[in-house]
C-alpha atoms as a PDB file:
ATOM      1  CA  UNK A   1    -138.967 105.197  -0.857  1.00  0.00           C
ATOM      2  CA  UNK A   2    -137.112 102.933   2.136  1.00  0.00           C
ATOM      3  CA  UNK A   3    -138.675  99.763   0.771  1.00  0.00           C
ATOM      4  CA  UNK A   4    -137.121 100.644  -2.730  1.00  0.00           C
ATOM      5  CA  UNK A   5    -133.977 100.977  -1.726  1.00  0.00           C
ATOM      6  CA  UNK A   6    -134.060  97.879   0.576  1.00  0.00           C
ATOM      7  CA  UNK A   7    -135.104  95.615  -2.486  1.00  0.00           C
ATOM      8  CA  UNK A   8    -132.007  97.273  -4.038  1.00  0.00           C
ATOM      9  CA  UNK A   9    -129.810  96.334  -1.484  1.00  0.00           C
ATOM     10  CA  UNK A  10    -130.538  93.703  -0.835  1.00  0.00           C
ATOM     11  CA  UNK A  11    -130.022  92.603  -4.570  1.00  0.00           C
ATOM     12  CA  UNK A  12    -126.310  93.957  -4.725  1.00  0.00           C
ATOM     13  CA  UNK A  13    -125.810  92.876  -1.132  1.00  0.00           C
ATOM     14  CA  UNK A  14    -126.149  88.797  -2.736  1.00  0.00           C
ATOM     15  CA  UNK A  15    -124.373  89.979  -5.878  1.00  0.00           C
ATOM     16  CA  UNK A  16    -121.697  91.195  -3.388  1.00  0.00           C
ATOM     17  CA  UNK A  17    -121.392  88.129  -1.137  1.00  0.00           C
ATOM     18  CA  UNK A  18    -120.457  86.553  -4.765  1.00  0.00           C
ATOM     19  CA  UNK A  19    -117.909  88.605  -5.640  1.00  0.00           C
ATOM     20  CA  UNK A  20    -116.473  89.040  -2.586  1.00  0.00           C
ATOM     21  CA  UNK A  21    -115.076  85.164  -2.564  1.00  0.00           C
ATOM     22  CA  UNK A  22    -113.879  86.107  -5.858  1.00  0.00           C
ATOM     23  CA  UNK A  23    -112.023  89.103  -5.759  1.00  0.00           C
ATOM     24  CA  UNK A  24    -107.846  88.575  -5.255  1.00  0.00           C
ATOM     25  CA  UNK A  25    -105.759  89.835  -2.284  1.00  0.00           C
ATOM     26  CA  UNK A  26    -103.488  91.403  -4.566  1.00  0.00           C
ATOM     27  CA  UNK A  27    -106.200  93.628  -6.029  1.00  0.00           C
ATOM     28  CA  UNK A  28    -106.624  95.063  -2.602  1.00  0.00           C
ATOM     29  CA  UNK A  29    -103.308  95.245  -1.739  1.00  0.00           C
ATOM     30  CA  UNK A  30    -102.348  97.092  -4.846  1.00  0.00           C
ATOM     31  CA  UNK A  31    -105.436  99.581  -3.867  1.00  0.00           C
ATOM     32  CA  UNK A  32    -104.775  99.725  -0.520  1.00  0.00           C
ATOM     33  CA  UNK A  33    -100.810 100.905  -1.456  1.00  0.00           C
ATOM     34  CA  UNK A  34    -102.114 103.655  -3.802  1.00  0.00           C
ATOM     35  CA  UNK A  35    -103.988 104.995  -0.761  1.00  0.00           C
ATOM     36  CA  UNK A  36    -101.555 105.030   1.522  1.00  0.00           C
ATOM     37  CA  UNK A  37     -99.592 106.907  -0.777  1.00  0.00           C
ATOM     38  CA  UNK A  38    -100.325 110.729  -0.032  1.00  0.00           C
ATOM     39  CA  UNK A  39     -99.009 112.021  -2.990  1.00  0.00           C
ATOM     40  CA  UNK A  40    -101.393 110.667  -5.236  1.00  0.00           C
ATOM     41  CA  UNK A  41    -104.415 112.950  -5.714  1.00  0.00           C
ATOM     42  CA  UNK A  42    -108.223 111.973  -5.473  1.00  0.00           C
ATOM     43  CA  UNK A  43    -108.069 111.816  -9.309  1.00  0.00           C
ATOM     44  CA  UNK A  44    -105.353 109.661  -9.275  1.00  0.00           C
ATOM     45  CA  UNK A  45    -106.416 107.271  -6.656  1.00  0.00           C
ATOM     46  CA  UNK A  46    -110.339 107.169  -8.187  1.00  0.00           C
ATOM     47  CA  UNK A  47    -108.590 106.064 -11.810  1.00  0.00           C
ATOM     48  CA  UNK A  48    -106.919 103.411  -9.668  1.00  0.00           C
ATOM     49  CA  UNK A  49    -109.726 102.119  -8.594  1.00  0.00           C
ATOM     50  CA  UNK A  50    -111.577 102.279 -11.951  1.00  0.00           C
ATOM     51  CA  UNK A  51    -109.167 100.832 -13.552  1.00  0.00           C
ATOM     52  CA  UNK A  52    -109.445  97.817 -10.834  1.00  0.00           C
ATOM     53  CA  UNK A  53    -112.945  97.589 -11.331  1.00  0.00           C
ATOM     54  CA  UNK A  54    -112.732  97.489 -15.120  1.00  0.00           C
ATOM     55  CA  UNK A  55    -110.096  94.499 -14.526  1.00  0.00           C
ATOM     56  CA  UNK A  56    -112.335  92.428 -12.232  1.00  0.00           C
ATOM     57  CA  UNK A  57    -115.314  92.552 -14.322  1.00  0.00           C
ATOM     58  CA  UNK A  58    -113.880  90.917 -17.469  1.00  0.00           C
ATOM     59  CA  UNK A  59    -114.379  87.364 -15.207  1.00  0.00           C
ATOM     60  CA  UNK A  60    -118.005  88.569 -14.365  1.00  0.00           C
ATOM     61  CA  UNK A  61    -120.587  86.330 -16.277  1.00  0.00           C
ATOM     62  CA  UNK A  62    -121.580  88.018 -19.123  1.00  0.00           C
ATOM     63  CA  UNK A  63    -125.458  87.648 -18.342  1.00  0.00           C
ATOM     64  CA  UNK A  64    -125.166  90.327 -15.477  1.00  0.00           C
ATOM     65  CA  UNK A  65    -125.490  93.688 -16.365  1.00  0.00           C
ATOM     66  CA  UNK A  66    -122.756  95.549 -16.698  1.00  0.00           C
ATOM     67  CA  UNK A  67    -122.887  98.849 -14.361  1.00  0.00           C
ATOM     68  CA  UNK A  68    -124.676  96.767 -11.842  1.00  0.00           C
ATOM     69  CA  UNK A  69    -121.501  94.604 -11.836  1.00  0.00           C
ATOM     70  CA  UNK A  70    -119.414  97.747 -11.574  1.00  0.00           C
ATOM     71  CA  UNK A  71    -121.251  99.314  -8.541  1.00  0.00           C
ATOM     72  CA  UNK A  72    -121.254  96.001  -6.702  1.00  0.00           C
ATOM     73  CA  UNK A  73    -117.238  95.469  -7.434  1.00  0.00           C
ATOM     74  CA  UNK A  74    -116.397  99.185  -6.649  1.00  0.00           C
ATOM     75  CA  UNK A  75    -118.513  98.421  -3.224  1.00  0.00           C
ATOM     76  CA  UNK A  76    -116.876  95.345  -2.737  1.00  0.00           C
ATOM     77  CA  UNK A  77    -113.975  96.626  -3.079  1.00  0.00           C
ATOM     78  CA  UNK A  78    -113.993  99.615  -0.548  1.00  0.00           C
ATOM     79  CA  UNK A  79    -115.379  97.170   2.073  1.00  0.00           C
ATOM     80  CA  UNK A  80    -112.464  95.157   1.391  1.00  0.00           C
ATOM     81  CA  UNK A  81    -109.450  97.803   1.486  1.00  0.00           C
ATOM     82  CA  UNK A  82    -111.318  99.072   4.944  1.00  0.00           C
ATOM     83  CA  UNK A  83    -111.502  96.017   6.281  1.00  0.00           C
ATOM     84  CA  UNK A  84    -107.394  95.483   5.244  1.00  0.00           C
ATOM     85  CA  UNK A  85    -106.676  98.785   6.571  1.00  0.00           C
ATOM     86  CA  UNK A  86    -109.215 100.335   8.869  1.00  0.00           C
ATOM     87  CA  UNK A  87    -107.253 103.889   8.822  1.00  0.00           C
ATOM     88  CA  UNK A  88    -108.214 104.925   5.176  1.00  0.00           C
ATOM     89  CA  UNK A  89    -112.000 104.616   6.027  1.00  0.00           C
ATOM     90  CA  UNK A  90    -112.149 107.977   5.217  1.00  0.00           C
ATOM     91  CA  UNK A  91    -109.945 108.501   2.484  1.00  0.00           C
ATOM     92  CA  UNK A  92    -111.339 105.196   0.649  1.00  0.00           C
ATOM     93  CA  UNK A  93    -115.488 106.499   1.340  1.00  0.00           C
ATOM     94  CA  UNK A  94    -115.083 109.792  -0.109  1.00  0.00           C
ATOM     95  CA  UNK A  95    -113.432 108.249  -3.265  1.00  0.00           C
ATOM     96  CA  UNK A  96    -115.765 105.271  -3.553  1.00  0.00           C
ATOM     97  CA  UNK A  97    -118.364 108.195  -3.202  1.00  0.00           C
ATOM     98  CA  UNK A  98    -116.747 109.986  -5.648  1.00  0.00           C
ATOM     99  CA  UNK A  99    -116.243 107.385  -7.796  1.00  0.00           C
ATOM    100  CA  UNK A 100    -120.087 106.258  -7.894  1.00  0.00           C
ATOM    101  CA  UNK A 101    -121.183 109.420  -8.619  1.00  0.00           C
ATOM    102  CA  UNK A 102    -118.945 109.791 -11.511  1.00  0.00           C
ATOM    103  CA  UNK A 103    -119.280 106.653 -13.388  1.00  0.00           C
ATOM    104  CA  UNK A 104    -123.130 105.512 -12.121  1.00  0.00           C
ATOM    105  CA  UNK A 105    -124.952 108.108 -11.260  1.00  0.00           C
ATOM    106  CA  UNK A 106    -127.605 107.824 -14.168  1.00  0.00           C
ATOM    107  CA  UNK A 107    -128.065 104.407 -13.488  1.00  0.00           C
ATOM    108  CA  UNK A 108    -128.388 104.285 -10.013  1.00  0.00           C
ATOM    109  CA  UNK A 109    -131.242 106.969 -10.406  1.00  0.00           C
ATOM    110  CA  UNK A 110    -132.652 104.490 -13.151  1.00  0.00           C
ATOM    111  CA  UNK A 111    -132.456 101.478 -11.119  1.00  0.00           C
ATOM    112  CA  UNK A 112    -134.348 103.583  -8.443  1.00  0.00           C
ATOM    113  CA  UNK A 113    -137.151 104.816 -10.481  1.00  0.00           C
ATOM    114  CA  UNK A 114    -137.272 100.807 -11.744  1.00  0.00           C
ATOM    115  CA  UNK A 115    -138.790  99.278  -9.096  1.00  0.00           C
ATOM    116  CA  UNK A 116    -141.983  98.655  -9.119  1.00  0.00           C
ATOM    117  CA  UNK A 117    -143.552 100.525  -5.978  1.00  0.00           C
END
């Protein structure tokens, strides 16, 4: 359902803005210099950015939900390493993509089915 998914959106899009003033350069520097480097695997760059995401949520308030928080940072996150270096678009989706469906799968599909239609 479009207008599902829209509400969603538009809820992590806000939660996004926020964490988007909060998150450090040197976060997405350190990402953006594990994918650069082509000897690191898919696995190896998705742990680095799990591990990232781990560390910024710790300064998340602790009334948010958790995985919400954790899809919204990982997002944040890709948008910002793109937007740093627009050449690992592709290498950066397909782990993000990876990534989500890994760690958040289950609760995306809950969050879906959640909303009242």
């Amino acid at each position: 359902n479009e207008d599902v998914i829209r509400i969603i959106a538009a809820q992590l899009a806000e939660i996004g803005d926020q964490f988007d003033k909060e998150i450090q350069g040197r976060v997405v520097n350190g990402l953006v210099q594990h994918f650069m480097n082509e000897n690191l695997s898919r696995e190896e760059i998705t742990l680095h950015m799990s591990r990232a995401v781990r560390e910024l949520t710790r300064a998340i308030p602790k009334d948010m939900e958790q995985e919400k928080a954790m899809l919204v940072l990982a997002m944040v996150l890709t948008k910002k390493i793109v937007n740093t270096v627009p050449s690992l678009l592709h290498r950066v989706f397909n782990t993000t993509v990876n990534y989500l469906n890994q760690q958040f799968h289950n609760y995306i599909v809950e969050m879906v089915s959640a909303v009242p239609q």
